[in-house]
N, C-alpha and C. Protein backbone atom coordinates (compact mmCIF):
# COMPACT_ATOMS: atom_id res chain seq x y z
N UNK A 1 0.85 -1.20 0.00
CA UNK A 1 0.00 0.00 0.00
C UNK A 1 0.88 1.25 0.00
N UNK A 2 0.47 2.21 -1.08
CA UNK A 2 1.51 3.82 -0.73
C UNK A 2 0.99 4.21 0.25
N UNK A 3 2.02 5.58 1.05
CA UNK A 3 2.33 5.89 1.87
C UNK A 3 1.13 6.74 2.41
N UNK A 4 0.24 6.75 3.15
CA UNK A 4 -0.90 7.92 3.62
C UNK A 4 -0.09 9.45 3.20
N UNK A 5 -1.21 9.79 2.79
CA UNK A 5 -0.90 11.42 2.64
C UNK A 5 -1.65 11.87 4.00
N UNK A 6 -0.83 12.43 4.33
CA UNK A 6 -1.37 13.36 6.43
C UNK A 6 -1.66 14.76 6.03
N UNK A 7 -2.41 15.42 5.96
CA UNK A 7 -2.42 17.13 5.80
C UNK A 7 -2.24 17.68 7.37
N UNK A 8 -1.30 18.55 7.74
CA UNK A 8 -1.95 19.30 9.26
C UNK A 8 -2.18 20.93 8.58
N UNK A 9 -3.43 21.03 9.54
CA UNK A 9 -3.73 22.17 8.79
C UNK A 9 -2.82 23.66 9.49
N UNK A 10 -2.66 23.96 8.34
CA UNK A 10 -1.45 25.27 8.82
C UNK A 10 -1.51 26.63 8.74
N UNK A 11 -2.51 26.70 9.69
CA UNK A 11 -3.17 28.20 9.53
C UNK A 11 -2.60 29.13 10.45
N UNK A 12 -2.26 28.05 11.54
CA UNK A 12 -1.55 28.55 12.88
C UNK A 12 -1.21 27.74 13.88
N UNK A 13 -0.20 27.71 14.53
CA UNK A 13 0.15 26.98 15.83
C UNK A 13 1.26 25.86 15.61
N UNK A 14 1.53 24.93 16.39
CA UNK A 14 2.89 24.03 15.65
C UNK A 14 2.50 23.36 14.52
N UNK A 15 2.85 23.55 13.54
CA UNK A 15 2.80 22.93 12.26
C UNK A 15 3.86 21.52 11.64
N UNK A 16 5.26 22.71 12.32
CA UNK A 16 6.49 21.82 11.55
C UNK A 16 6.64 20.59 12.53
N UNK A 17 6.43 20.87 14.10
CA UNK A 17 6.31 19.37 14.50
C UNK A 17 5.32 18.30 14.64
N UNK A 18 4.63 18.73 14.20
CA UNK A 18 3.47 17.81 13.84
C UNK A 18 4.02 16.83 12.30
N UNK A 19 4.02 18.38 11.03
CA UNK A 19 4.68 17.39 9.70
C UNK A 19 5.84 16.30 10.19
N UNK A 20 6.93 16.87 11.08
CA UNK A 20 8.17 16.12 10.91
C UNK A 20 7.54 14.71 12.13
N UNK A 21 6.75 15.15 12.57
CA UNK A 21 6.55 13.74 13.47
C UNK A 21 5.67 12.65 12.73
N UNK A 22 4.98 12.85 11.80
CA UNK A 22 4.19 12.19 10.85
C UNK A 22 5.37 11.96 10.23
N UNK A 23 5.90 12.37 9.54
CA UNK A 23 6.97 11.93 8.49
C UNK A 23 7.60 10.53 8.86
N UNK A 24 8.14 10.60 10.33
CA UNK A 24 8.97 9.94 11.38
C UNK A 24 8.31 8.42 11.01
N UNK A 25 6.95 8.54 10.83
CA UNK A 25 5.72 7.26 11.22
C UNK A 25 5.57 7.25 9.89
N UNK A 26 6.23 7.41 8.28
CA UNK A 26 6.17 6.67 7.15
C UNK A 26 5.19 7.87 6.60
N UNK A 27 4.97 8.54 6.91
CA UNK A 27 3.04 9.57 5.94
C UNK A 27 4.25 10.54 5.40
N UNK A 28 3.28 10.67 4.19
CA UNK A 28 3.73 12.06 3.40
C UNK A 28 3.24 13.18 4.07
N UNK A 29 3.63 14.02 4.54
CA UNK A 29 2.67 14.83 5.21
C UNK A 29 3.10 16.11 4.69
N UNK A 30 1.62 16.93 4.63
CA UNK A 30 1.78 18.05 4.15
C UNK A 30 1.08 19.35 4.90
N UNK A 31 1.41 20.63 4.21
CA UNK A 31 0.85 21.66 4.84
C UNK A 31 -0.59 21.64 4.25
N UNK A 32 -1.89 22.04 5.02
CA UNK A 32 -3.12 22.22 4.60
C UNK A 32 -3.36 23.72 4.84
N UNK A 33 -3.52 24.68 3.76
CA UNK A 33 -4.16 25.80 3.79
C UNK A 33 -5.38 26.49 2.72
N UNK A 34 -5.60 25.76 1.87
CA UNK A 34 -6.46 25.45 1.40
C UNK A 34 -7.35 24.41 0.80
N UNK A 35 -8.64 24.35 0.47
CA UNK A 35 -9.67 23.29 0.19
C UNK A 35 -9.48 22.51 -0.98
N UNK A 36 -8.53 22.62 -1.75
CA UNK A 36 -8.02 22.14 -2.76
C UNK A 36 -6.94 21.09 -2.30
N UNK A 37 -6.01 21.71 -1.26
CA UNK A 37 -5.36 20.65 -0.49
C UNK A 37 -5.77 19.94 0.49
N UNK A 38 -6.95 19.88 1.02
CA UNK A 38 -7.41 19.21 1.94
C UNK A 38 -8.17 18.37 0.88
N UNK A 39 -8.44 18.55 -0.33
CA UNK A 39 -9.04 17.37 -0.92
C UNK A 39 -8.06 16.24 -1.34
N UNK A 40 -7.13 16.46 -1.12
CA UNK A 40 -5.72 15.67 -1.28
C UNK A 40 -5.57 14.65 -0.28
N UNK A 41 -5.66 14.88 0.90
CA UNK A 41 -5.09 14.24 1.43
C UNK A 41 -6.20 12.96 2.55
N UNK A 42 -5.23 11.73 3.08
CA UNK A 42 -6.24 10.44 3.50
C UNK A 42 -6.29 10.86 5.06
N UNK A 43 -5.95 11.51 5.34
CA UNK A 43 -6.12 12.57 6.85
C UNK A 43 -5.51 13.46 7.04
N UNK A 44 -6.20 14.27 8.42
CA UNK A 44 -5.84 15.80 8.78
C UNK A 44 -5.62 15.22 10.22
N UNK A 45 -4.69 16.55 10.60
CA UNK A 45 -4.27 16.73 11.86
C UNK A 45 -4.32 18.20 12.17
N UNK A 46 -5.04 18.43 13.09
CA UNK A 46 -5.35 20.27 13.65
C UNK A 46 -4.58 20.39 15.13
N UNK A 47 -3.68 21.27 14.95
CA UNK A 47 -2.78 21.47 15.93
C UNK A 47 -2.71 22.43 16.80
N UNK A 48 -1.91 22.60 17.49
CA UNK A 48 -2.28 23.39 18.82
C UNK A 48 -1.61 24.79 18.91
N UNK A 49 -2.00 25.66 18.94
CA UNK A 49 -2.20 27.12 18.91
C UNK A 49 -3.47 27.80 19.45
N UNK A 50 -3.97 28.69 18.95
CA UNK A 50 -5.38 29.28 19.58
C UNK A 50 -6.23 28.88 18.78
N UNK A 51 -6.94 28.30 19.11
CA UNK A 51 -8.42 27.96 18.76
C UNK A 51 -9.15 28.88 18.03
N UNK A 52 -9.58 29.66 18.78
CA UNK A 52 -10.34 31.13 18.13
C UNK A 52 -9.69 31.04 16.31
N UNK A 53 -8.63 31.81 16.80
CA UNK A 53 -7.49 32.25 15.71
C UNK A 53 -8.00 31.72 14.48
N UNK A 54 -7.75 30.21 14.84
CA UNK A 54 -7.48 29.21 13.81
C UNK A 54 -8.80 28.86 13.08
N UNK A 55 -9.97 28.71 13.74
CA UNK A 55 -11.15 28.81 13.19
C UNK A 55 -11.72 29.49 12.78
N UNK A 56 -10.91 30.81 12.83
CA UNK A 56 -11.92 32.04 12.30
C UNK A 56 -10.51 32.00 11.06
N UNK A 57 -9.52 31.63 11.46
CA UNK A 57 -8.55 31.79 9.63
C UNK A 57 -9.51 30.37 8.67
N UNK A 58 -9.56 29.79 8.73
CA UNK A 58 -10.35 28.53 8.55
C UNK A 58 -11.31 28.89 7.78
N UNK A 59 -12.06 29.38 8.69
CA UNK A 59 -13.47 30.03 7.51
C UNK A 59 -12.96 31.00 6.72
N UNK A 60 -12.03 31.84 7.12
CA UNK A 60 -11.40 33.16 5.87
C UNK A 60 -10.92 32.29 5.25
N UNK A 61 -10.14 31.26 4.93
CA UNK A 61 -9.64 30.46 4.06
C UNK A 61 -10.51 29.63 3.16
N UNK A 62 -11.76 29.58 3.87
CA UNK A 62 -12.44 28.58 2.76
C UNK A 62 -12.68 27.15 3.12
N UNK A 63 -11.87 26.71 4.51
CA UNK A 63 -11.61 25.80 4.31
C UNK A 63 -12.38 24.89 5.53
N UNK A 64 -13.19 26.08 6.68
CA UNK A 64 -14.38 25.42 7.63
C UNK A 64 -15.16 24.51 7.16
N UNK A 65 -15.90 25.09 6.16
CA UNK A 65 -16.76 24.07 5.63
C UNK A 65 -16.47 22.59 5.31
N UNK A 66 -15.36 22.47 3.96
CA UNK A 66 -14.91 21.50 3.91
C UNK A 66 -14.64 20.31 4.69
N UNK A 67 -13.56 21.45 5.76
CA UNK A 67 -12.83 20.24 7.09
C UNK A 67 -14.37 19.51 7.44
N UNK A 68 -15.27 20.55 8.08
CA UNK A 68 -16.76 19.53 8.20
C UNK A 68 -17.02 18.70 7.74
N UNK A 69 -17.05 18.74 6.68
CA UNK A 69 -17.67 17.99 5.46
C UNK A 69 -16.57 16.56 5.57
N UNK A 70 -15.42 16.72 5.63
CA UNK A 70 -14.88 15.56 5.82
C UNK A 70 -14.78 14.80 6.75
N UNK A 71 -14.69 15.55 7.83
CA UNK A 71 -14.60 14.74 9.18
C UNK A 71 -15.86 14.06 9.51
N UNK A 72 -17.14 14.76 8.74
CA UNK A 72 -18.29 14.18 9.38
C UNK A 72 -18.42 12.73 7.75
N UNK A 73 -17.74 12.60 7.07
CA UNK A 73 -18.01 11.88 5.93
C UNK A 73 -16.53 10.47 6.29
N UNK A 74 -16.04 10.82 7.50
CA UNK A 74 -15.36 9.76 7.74
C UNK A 74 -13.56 10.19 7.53
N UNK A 75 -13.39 11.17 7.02
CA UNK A 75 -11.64 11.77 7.07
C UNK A 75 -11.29 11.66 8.41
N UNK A 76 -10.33 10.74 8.19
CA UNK A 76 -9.39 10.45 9.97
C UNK A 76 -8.69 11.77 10.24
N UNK A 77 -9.09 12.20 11.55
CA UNK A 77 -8.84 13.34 11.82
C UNK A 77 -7.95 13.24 13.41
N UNK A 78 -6.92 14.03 14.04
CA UNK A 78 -6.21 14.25 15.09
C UNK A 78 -6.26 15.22 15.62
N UNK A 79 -6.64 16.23 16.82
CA UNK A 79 -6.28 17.39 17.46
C UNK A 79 -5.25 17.29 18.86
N UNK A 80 -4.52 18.31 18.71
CA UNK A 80 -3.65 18.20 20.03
C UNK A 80 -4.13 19.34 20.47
N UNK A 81 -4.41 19.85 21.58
CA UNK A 81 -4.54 20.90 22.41
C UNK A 81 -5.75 21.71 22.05
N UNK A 82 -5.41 23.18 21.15
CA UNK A 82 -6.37 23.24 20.53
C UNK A 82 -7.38 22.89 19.27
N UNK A 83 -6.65 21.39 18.97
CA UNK A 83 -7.15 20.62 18.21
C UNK A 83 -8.26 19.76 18.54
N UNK A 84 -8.05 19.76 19.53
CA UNK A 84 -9.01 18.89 20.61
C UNK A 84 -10.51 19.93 20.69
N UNK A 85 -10.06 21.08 20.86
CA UNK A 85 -11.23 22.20 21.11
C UNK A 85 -11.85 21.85 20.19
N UNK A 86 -11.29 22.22 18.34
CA UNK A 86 -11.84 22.35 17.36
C UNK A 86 -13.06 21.13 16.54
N UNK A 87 -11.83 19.77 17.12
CA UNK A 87 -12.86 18.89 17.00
C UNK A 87 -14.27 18.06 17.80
N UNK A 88 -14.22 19.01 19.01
CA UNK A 88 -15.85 19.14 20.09
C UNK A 88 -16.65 19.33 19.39
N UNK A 89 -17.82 18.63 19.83
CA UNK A 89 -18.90 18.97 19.07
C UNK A 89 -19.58 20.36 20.43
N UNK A 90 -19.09 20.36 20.98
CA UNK A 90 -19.58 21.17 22.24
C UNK A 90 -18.01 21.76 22.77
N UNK A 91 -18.26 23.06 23.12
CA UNK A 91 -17.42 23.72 24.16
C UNK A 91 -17.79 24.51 24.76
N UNK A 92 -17.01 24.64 26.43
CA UNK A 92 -17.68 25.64 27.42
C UNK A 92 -16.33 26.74 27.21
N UNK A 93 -16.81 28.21 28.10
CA UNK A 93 -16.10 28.68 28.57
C UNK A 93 -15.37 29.64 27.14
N UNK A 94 -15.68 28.88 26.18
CA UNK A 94 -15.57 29.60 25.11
C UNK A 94 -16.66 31.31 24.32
N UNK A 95 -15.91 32.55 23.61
CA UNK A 95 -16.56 33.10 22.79
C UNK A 95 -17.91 32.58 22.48
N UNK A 96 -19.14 33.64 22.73
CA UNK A 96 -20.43 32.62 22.22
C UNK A 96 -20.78 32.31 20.81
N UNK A 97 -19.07 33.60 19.81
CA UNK A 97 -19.81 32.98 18.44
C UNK A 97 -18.51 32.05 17.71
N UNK A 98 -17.84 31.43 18.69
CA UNK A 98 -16.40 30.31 18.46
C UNK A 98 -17.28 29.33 17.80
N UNK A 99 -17.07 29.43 16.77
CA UNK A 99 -17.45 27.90 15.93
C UNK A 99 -16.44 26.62 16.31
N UNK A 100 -17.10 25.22 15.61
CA UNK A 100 -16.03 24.56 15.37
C UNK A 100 -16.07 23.45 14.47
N UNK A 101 -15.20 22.21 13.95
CA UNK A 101 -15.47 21.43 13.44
C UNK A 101 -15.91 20.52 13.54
N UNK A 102 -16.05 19.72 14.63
CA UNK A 102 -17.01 18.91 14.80
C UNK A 102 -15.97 17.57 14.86
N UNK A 103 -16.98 16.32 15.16
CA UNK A 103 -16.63 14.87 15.00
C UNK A 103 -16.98 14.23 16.19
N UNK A 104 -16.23 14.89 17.17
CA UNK A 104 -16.36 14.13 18.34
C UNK A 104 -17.04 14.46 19.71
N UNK A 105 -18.19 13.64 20.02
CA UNK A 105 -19.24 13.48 20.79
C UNK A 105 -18.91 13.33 22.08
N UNK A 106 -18.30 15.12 22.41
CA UNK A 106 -17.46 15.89 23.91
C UNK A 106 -17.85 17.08 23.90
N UNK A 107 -17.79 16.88 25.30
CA UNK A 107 -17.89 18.58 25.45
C UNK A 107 -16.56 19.03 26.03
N UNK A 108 -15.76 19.65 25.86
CA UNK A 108 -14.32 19.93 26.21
C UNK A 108 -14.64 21.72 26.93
N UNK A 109 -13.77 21.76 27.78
CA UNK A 109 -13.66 23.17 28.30
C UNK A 109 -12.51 23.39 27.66
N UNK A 110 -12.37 25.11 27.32
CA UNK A 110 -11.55 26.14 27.22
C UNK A 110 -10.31 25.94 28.21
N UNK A 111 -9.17 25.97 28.10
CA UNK A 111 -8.13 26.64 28.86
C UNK A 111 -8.47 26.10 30.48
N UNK A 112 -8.92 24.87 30.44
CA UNK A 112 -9.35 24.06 31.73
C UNK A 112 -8.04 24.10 32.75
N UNK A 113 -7.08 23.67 32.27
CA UNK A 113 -5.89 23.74 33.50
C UNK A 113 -5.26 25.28 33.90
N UNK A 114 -5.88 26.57 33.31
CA UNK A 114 -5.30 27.45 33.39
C UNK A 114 -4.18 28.29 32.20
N UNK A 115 -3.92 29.38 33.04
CA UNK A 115 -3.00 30.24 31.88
C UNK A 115 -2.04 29.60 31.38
N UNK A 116 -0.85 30.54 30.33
CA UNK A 116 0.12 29.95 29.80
C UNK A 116 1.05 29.68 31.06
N UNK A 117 0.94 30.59 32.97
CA UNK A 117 2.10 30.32 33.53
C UNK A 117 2.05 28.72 34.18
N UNK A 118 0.43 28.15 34.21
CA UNK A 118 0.43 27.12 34.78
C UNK A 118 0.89 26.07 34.00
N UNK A 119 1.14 26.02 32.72
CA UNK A 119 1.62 25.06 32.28
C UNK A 119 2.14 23.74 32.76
N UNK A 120 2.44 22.73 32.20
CA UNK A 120 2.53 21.57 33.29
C UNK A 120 3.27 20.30 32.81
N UNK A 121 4.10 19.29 32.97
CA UNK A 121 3.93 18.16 32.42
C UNK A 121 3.74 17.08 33.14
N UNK A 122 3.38 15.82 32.43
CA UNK A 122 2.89 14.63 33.80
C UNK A 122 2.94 13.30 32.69
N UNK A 123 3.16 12.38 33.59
CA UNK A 123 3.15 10.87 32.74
C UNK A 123 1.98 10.31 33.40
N UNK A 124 1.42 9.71 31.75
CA UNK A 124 -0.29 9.85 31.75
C UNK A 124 0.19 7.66 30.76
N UNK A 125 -1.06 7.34 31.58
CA UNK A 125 -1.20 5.89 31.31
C UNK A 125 -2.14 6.30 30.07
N UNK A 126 -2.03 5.63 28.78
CA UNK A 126 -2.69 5.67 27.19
C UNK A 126 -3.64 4.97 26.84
N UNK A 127 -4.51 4.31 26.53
CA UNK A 127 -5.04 2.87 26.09
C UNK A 127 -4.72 2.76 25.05
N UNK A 128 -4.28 1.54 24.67
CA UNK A 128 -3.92 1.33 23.32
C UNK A 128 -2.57 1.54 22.56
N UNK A 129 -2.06 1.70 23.89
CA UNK A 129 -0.24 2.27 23.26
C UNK A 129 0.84 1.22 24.48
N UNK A 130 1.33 0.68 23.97
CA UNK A 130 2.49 -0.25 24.45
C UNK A 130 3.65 0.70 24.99
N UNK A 131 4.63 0.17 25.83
CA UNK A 131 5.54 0.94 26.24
C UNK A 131 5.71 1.96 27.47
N UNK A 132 4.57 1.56 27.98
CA UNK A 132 4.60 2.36 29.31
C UNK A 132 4.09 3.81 29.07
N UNK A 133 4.10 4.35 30.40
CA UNK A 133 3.41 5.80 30.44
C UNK A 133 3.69 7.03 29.14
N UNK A 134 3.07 7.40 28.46
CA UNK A 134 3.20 8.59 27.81
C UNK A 134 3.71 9.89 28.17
N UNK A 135 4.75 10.64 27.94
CA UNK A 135 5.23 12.10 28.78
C UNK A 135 4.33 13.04 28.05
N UNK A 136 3.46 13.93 28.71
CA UNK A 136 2.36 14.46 27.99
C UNK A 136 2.47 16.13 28.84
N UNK A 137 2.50 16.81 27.82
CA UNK A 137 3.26 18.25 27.87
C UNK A 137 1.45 19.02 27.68
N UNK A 138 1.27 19.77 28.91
CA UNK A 138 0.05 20.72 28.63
C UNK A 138 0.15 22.18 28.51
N UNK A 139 -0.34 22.90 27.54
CA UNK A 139 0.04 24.75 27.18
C UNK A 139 -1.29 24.91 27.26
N UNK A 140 -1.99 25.69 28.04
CA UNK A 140 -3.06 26.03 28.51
C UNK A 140 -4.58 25.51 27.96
N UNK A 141 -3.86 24.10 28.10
CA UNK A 141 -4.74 23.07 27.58
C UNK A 141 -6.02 23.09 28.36
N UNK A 142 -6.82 22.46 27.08
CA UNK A 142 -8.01 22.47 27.42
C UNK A 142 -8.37 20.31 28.07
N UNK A 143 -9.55 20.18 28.59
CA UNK A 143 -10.22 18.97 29.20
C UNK A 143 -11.48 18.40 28.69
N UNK A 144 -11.87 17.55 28.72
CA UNK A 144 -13.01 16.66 28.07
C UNK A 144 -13.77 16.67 29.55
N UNK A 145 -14.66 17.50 29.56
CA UNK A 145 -15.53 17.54 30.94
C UNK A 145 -17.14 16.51 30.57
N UNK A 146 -17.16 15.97 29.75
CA UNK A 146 -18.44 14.93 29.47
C UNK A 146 -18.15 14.33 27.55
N UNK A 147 -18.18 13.38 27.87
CA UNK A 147 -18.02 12.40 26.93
C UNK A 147 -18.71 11.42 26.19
N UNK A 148 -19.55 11.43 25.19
CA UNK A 148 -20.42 10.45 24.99
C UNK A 148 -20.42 8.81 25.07
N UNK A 149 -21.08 8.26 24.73
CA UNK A 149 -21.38 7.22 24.87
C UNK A 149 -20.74 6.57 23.81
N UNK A 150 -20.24 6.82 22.53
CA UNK A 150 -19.55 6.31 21.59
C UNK A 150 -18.21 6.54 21.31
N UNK A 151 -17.39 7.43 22.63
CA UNK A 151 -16.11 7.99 23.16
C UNK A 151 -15.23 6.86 23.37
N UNK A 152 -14.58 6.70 23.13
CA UNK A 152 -13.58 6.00 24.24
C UNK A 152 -12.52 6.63 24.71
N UNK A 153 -12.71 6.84 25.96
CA UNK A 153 -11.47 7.71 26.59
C UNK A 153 -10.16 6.84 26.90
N UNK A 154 -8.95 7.70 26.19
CA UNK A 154 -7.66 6.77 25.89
C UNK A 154 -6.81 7.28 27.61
N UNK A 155 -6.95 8.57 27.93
CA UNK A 155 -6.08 9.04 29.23
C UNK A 155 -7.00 9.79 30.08
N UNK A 156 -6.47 9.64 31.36
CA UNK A 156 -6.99 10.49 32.25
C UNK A 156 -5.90 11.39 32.91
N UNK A 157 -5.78 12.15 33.88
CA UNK A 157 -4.76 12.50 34.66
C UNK A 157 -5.15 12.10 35.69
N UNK A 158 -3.88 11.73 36.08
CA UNK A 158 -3.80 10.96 38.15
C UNK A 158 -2.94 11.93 38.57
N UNK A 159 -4.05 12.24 39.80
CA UNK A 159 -2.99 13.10 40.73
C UNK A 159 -3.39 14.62 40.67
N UNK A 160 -3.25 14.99 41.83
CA UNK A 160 -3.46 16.53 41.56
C UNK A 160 -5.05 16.62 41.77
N UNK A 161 -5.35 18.53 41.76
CA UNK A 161 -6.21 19.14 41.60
C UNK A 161 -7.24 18.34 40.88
N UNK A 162 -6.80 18.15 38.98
CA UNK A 162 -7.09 18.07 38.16
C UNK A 162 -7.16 16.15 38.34
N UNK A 163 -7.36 15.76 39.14
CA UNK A 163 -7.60 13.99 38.88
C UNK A 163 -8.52 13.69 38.17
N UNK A 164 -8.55 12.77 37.68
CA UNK A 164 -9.81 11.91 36.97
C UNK A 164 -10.26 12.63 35.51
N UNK A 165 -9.37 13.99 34.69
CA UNK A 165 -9.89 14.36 34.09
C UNK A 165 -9.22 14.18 33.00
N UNK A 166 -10.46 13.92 31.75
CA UNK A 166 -10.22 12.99 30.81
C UNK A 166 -9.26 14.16 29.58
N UNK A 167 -8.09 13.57 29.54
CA UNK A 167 -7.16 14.08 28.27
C UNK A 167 -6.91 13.31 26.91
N UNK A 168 -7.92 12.32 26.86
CA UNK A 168 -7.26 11.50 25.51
C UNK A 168 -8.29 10.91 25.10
N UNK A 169 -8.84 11.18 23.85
CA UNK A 169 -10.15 10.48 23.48
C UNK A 169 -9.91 9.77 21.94
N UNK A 170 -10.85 8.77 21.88
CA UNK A 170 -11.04 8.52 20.19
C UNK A 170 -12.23 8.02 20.05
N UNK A 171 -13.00 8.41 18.75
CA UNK A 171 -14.29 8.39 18.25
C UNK A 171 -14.45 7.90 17.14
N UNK A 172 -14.09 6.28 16.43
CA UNK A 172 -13.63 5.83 15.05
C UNK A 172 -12.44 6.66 15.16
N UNK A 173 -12.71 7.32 13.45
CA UNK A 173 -11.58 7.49 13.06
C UNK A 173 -10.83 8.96 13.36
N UNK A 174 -11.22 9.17 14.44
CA UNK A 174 -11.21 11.07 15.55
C UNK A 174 -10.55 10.48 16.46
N UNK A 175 -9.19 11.23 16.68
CA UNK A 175 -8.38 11.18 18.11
C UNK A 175 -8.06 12.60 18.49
N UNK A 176 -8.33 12.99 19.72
CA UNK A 176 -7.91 14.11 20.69
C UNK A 176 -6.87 14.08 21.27
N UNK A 177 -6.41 14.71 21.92
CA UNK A 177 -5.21 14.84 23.36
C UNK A 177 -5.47 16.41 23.25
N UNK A 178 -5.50 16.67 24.83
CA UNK A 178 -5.32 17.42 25.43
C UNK A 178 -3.77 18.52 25.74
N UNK A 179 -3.21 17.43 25.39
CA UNK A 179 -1.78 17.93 25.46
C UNK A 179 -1.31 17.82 23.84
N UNK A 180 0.43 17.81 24.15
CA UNK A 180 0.92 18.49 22.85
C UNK A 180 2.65 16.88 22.42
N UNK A 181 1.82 15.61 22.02
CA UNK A 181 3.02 14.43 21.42
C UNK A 181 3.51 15.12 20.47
N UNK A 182 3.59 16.07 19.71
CA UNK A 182 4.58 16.88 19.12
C UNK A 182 5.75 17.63 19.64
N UNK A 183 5.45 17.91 20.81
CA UNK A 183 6.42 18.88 21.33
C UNK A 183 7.79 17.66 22.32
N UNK A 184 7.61 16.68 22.00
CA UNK A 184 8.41 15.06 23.00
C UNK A 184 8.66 13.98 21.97
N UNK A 185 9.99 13.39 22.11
CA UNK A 185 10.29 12.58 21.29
C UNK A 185 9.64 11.48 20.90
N UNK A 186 8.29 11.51 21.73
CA UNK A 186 7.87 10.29 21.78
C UNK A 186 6.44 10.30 20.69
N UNK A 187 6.34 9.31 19.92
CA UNK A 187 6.23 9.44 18.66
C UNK A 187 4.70 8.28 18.83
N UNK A 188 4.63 7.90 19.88
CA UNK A 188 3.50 6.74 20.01
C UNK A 188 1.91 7.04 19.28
N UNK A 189 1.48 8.39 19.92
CA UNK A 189 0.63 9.35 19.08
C UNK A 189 0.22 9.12 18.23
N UNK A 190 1.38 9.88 17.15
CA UNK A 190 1.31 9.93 15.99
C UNK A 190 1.52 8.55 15.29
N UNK A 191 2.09 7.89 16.03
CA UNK A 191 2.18 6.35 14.82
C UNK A 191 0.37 5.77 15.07
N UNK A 192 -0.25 5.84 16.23
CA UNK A 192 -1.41 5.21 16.58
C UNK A 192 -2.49 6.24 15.30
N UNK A 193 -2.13 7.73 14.69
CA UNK A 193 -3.03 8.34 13.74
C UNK A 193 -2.66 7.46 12.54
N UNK A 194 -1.08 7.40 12.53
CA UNK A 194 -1.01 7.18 11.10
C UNK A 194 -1.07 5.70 11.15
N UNK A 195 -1.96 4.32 11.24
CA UNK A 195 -2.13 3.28 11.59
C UNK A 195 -3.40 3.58 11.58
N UNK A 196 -4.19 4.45 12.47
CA UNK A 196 -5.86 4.65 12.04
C UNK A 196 -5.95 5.33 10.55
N UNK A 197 -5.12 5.90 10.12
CA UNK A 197 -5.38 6.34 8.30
C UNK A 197 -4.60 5.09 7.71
N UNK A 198 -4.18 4.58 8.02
CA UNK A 198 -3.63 3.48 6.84
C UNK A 198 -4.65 2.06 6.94
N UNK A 199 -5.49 1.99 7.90
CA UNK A 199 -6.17 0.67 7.77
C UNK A 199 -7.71 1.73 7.53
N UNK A 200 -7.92 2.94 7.64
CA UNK A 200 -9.00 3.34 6.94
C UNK A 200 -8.81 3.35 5.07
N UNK A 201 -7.31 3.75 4.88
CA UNK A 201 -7.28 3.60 3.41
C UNK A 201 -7.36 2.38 2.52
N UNK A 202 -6.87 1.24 3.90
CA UNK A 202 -7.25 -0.31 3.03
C UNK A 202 -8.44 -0.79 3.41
N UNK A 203 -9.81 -0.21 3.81
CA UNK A 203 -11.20 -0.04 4.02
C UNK A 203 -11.69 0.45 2.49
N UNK A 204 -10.97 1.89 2.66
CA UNK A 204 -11.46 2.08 1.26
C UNK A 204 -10.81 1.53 -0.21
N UNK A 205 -9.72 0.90 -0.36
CA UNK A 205 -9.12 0.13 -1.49
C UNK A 205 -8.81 -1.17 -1.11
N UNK A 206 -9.56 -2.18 -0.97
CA UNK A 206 -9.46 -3.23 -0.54
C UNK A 206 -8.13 -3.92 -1.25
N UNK A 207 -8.50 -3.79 -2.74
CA UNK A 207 -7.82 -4.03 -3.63
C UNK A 207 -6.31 -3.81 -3.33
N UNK A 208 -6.22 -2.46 -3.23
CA UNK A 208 -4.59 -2.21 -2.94
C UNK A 208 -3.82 -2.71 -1.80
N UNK A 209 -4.56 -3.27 -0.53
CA UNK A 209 -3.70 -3.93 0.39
C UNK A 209 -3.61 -5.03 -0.27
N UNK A 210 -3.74 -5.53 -1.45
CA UNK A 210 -3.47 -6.88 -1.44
C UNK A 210 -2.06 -6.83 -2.69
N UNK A 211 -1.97 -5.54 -3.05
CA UNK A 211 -0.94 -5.36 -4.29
C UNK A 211 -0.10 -5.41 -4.25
C-alpha cells in the first residue's frame, strides 16, 4: 500500500512538528491551507495554537466548511490541544460565536488547566499504546468535561487538583489529546493516527492492500 498522505492544517500553531513527526511514522505529510489541499489528502491533523485564531482563519480560508464535510463523511482526523477544542462537538467557557469542526461526541472546556504560567507536564497511562506511560506536555490546555457514549477515553490525569480528568479520546476514526506528542520525542501518538489512516485507506481500497 503507498504511503498515507497526512495534511496538518497550517493556519496557525505548531505545524512543523506535527509534519516532521508524521513523516517519522512513514506519511507524506503536508501543509493544509487550502480546500483544494485538503481534498488531497487520506487525513488531517489540527494542531495546537489558539483555537479562536485558527477557526476564524479557517473560515477566511475557505476551508471550515470543507474540514466539516470531511470529518463528518469519515476523514481520519487528530487534534492536540487546541485541536481537541476544534474537534468538540460542544465547548464551554468559550466566545459565544467560536465555531467549530465537529466529529467528536465531547464537550471539552476552554483553557481548563489554566494560563500559559500554569503550564505543566505529567506521565499519563494511554489505552492502546504499548511501552509504558506517555510524557504528555500541557500549554493552557483544554479537558473533556463529558463524553459520549460512543467515546472512548484513551487518558486520564492521576494526581493533583485536576484527577480523573479525561485528556485523551477517540471516536472511530477522531483522536484528541489534550496535550501536545509533538512537542516530546515520543512518537507513540502519531504512529497510533497514522495506523488509524492506513487501515481506513485499506477499508477504502481493498484491492490495494493486497498489491
Amino acid at each position: 500500500m503507498r504511503a498515507p498522505v497526512i495534511g496538518v492544517l497550517a493556519l496557525q500553531g505548531d505545524v512543523r512538528e506535527h509534519l516532521a513527526a508524521l513523516r517519522e511514522q512513514g506519511a507524506e505529510a503536508v501543509p493544509v491551507r487550502r480546500p483544494e489541499e485538503l481534498a488531497g489528502v487520506d487525513g488531517v491533523v489540527l494542531p495546537g495554537g489558539e483555537s479562536t485564531t485558527i477557526v476564524k482563519l479557517a473560515a477566511r480560508f475557505g476551508l471550515l466548511e470543507p474540514l466539516r464535510a470531511a470529518v463528518r463523511d469519515g476523514l481520519p482526523a487528530y487534534g492536540s490541544c487546541a485541536g481537541m477544542i476544534l474537534l468538540a462537538d460542544r465547548i464551554l467557557d468559550a466566545p459565544p460565536d467560536q465555531e467549530t469542526v465537529g466529529g467528536l461526541d465531547v464537550t471539552v472546556r476552554r483553557n481548563a488547566f489554566g494560563r500559559q504560567v500554569d503550564s505543566f507536564e505529567a506521565d499519563l497511562a494511554f489505552e492502546g499504546l504499548a511501552g509504558g506511560a506517555v510524557h504528555a506536555v500541557f500549554i493552557r490546555a483544554p479537558w473533556v468535561e463529558e463524553a459520549g457514549e460512543g467515546v472512548e477515553v484513551l487518558g486520564r490525569v492521576v494526581g493533583g487538583t485536576a484527577d480523573g480528568r479525561i485528556v485523551a479520546v477517540r471516536q472511530g476514526n477522531v483522536v484528541a489529546t489534550s496535550f501536545h506528542p509533538e512537542l516530546t520525542g515520543d512518537r507513540r501518538v502519531h504512529a497510533l493516527f497514522v495506523e488509524i489512516v492506513r487501515r481506513h485507506l485499506a477499508e477504502q481500497s481493498p484491492s490495494e492492500e493486497n498489491s
